[in-house]
N, C-alpha and C. Protein backbone atom coordinates (compact mmCIF):
# COMPACT_ATOMS: atom_id res chain seq x y z
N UNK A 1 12.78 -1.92 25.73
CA UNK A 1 12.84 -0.89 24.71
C UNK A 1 12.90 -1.53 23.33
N UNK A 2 12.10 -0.41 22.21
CA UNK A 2 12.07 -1.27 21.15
C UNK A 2 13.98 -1.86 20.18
N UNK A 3 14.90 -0.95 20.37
CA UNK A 3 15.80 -1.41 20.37
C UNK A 3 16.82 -2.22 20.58
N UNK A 4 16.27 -2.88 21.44
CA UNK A 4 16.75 -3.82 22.45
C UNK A 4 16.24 -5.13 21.92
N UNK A 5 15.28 -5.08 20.92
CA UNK A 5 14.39 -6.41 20.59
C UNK A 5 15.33 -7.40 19.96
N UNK A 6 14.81 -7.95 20.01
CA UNK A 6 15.83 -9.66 18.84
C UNK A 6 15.99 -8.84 17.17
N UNK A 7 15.47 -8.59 16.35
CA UNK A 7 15.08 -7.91 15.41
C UNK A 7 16.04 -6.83 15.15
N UNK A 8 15.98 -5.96 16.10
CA UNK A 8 17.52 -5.00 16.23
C UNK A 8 18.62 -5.02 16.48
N UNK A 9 19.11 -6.16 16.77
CA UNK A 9 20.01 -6.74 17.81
C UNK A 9 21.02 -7.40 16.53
N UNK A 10 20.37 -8.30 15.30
CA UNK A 10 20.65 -8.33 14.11
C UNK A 10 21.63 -7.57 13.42
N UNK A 11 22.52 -8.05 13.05
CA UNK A 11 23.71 -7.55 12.40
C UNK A 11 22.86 -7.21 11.00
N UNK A 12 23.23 -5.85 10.36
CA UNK A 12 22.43 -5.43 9.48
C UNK A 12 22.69 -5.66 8.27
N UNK A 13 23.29 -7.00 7.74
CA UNK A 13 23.60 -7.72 6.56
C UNK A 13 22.57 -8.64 6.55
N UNK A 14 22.31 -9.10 8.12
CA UNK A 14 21.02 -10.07 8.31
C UNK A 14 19.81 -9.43 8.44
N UNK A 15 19.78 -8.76 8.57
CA UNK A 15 18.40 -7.78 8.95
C UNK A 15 17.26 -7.33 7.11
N UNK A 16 16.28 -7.89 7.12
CA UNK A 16 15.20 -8.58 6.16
C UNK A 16 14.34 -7.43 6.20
N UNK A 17 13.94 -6.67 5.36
CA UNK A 17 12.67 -6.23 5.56
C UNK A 17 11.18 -6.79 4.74
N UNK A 18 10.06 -7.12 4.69
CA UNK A 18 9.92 -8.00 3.91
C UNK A 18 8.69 -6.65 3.32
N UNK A 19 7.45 -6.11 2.63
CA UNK A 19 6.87 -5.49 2.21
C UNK A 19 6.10 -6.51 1.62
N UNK A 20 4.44 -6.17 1.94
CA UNK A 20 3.28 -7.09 2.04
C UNK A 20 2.42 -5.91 1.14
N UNK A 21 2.50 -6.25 -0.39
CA UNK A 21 1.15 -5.20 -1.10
C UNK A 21 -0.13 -5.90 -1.26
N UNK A 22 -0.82 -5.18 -1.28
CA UNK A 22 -2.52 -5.40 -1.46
C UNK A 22 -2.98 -4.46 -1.88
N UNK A 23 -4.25 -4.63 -2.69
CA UNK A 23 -5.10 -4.29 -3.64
C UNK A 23 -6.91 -4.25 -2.88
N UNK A 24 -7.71 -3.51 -3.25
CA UNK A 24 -8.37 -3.42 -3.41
C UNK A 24 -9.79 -2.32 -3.56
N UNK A 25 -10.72 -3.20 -4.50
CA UNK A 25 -11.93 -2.20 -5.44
C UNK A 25 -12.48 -1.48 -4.27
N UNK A 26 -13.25 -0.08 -4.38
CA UNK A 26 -14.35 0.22 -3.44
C UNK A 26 -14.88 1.12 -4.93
N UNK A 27 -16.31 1.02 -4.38
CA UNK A 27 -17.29 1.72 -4.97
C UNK A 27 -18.10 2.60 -4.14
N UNK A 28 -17.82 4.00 -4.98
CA UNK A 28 -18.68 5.06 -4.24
C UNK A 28 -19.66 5.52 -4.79
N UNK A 29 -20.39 5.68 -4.13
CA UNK A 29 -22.15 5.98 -4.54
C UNK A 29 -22.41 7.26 -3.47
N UNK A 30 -23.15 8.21 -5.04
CA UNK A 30 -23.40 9.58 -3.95
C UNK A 30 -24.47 9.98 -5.35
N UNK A 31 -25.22 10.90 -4.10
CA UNK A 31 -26.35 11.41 -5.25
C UNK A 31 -25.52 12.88 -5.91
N UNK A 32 -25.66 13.43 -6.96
CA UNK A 32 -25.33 14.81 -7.27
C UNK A 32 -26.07 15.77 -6.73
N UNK A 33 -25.23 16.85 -6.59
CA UNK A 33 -26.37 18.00 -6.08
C UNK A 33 -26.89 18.78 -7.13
N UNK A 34 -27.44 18.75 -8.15
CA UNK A 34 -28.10 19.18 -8.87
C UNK A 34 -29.51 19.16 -9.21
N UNK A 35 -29.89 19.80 -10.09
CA UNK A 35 -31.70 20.17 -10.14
C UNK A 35 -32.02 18.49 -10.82
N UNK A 36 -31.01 18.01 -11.81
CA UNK A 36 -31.56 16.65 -12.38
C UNK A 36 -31.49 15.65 -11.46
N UNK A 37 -31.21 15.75 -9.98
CA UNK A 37 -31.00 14.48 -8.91
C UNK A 37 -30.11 13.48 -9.42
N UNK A 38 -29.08 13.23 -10.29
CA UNK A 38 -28.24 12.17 -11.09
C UNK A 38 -27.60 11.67 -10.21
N UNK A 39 -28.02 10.01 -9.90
CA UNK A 39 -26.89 9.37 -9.15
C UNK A 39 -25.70 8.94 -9.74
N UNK A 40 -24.63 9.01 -9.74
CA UNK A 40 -23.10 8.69 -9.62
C UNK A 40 -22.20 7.70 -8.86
N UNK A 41 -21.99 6.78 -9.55
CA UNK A 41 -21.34 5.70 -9.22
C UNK A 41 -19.36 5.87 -9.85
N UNK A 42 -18.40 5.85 -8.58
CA UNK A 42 -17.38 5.72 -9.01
C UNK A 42 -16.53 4.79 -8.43
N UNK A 43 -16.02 4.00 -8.98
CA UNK A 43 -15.11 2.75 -9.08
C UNK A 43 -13.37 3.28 -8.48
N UNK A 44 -13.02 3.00 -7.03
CA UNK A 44 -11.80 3.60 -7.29
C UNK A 44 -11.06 2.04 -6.72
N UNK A 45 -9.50 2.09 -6.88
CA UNK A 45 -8.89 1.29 -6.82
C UNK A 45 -7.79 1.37 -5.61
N UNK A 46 -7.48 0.84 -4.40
CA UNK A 46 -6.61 1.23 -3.42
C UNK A 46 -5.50 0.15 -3.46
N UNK A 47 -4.26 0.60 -3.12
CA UNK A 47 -3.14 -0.13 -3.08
C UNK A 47 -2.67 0.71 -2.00
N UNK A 48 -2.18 -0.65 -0.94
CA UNK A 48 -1.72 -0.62 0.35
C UNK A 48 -0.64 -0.88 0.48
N UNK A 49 0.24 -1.17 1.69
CA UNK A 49 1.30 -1.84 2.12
C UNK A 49 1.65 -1.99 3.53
N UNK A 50 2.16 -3.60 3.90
CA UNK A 50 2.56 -3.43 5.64
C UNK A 50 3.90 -3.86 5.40
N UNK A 51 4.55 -3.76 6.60
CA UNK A 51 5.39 -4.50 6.91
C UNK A 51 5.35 -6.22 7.17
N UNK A 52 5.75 -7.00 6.66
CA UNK A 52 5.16 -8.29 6.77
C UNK A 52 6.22 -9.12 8.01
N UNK A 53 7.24 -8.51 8.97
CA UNK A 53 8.27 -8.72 9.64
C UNK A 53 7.20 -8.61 10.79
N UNK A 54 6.40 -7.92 11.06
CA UNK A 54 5.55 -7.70 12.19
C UNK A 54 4.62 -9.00 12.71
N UNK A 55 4.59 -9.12 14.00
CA UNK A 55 3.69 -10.38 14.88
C UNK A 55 2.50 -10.61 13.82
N UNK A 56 1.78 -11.64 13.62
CA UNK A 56 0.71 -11.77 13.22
C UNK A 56 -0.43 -10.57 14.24
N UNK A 57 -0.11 -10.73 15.53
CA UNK A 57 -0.90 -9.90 16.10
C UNK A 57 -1.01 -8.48 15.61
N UNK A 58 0.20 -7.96 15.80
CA UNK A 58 0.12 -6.31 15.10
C UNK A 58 -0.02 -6.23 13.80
N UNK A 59 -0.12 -7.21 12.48
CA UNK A 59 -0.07 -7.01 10.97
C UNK A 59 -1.92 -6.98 11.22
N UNK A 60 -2.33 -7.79 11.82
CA UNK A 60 -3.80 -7.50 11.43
C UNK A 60 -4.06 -6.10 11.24
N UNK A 61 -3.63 -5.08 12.51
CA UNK A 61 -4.37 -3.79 12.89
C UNK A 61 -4.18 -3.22 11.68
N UNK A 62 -5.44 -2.57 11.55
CA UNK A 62 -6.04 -1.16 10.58
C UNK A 62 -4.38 -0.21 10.68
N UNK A 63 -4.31 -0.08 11.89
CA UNK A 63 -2.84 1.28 12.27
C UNK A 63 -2.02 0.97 11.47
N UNK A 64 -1.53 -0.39 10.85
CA UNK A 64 -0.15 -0.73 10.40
C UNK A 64 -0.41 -0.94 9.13
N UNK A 65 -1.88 -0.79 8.19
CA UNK A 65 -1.67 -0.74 7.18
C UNK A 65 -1.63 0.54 6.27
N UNK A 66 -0.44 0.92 5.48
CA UNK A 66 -0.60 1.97 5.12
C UNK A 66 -0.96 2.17 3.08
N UNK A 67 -2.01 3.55 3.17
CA UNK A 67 -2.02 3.36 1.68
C UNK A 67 -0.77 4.34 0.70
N UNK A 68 -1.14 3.26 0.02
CA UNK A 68 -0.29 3.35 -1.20
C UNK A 68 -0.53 4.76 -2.17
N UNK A 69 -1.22 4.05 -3.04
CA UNK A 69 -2.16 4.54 -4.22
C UNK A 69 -3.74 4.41 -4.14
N UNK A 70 -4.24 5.85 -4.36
CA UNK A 70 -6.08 5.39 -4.26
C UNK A 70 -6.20 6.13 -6.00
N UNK A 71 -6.57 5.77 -6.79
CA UNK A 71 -6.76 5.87 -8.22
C UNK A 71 -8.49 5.10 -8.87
N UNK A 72 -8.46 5.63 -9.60
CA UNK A 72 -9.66 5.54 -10.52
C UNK A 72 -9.17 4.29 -11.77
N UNK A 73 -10.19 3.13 -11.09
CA UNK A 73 -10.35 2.11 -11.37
C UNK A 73 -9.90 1.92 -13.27
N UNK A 74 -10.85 2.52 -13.67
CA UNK A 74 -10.27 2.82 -15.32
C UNK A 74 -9.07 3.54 -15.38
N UNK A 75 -8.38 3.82 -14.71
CA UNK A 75 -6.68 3.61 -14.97
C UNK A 75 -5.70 3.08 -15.10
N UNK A 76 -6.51 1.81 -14.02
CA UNK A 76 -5.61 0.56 -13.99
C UNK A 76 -6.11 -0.04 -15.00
N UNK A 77 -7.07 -0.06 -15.70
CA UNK A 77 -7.78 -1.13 -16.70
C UNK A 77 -6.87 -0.42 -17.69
N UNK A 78 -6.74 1.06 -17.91
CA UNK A 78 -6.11 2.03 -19.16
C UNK A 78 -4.90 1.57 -19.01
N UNK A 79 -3.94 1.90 -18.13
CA UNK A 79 -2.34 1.58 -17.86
C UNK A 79 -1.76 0.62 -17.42
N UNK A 80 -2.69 -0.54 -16.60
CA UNK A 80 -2.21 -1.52 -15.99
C UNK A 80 -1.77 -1.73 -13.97
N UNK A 81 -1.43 -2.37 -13.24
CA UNK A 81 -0.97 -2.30 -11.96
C UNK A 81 0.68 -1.99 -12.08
N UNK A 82 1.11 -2.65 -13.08
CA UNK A 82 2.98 -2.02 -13.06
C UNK A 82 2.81 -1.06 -13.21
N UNK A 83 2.40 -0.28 -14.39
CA UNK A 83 2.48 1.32 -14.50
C UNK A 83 2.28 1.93 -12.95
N UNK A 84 1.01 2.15 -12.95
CA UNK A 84 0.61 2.57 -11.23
C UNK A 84 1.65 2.38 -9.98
N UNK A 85 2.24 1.22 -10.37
CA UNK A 85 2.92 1.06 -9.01
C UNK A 85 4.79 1.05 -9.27
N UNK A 86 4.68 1.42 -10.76
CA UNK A 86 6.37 1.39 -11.03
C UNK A 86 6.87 2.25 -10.21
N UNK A 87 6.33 3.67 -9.88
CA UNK A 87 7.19 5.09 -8.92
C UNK A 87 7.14 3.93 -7.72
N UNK A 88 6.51 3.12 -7.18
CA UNK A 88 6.74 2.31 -4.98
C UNK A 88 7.82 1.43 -5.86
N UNK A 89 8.02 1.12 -6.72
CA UNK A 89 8.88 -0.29 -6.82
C UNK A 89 10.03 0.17 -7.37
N UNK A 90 10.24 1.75 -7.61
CA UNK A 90 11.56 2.03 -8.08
C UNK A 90 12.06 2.46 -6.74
N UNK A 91 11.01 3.23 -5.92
CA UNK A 91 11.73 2.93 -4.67
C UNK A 91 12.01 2.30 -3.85
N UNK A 92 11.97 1.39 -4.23
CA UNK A 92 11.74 0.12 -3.13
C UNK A 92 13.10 -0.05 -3.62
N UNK A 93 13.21 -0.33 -4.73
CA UNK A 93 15.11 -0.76 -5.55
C UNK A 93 15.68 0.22 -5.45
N UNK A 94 15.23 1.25 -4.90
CA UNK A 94 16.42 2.18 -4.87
C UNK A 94 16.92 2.36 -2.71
N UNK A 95 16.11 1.93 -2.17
CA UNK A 95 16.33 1.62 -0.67
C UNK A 95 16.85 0.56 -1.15
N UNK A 96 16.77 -0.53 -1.52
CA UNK A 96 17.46 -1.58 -1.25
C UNK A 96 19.27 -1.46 -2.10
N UNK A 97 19.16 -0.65 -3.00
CA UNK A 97 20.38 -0.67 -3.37
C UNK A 97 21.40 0.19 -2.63
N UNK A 98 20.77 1.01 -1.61
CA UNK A 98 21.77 1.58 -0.74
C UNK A 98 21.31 0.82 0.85
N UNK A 99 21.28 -0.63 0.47
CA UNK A 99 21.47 -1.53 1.64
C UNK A 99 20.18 -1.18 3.08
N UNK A 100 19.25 -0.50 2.39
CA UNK A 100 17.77 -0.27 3.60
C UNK A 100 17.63 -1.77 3.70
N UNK A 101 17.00 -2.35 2.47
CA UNK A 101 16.28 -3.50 2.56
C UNK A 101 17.06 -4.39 2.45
């Protein structure tokens, strides 16, 4: 049982959680539906996160990565990656200050 693991078993002063962010561009391309046929190109920006405590085996899988933020690329260029990601990192300090992390 997963409770039973080495990991849980951990007295929870020792117990680590570690948080693994990543970044990255995709570009979407779509024609418009309109009478002028105008193709449209948009730039968006994704920010992820895993657990980085997990086997190398299970951190690979697609399942365990979860997204973050999906935003429009000229936002981050307008505001920056702290702005964007200050709301995950205030919570992140705010789990850890009531002893999650």
């Amino acid at each position: 049982m997963i409770g039973e693991r080495e990991l849980f078993l951990a007295p929870i002063e020792l117990l680590n959680v570690f948080v693994v962010p990543f970044y990255a561009a995709i570009k979407c391309d779509f024609l418009a539906l309109n009478a002028l046929k105008q193709h449209k190109s948009y730039f968006l920006g994704g920010f992820y996160w895993m657990l980085g405590n997990l086997h190398p085996k299970y951190r690979s899988s697609l399942k365990n990565v979860n997204l973050l933020i999906l935003c429009p690329v000229k936002w981050i260029k307008k505001y920056g990656m702290n702005k964007i990601l200050q709301p995950f990192m205030s919570d992140l300090a705010l789990l850890e200050s009531v002893s999650i992390f």
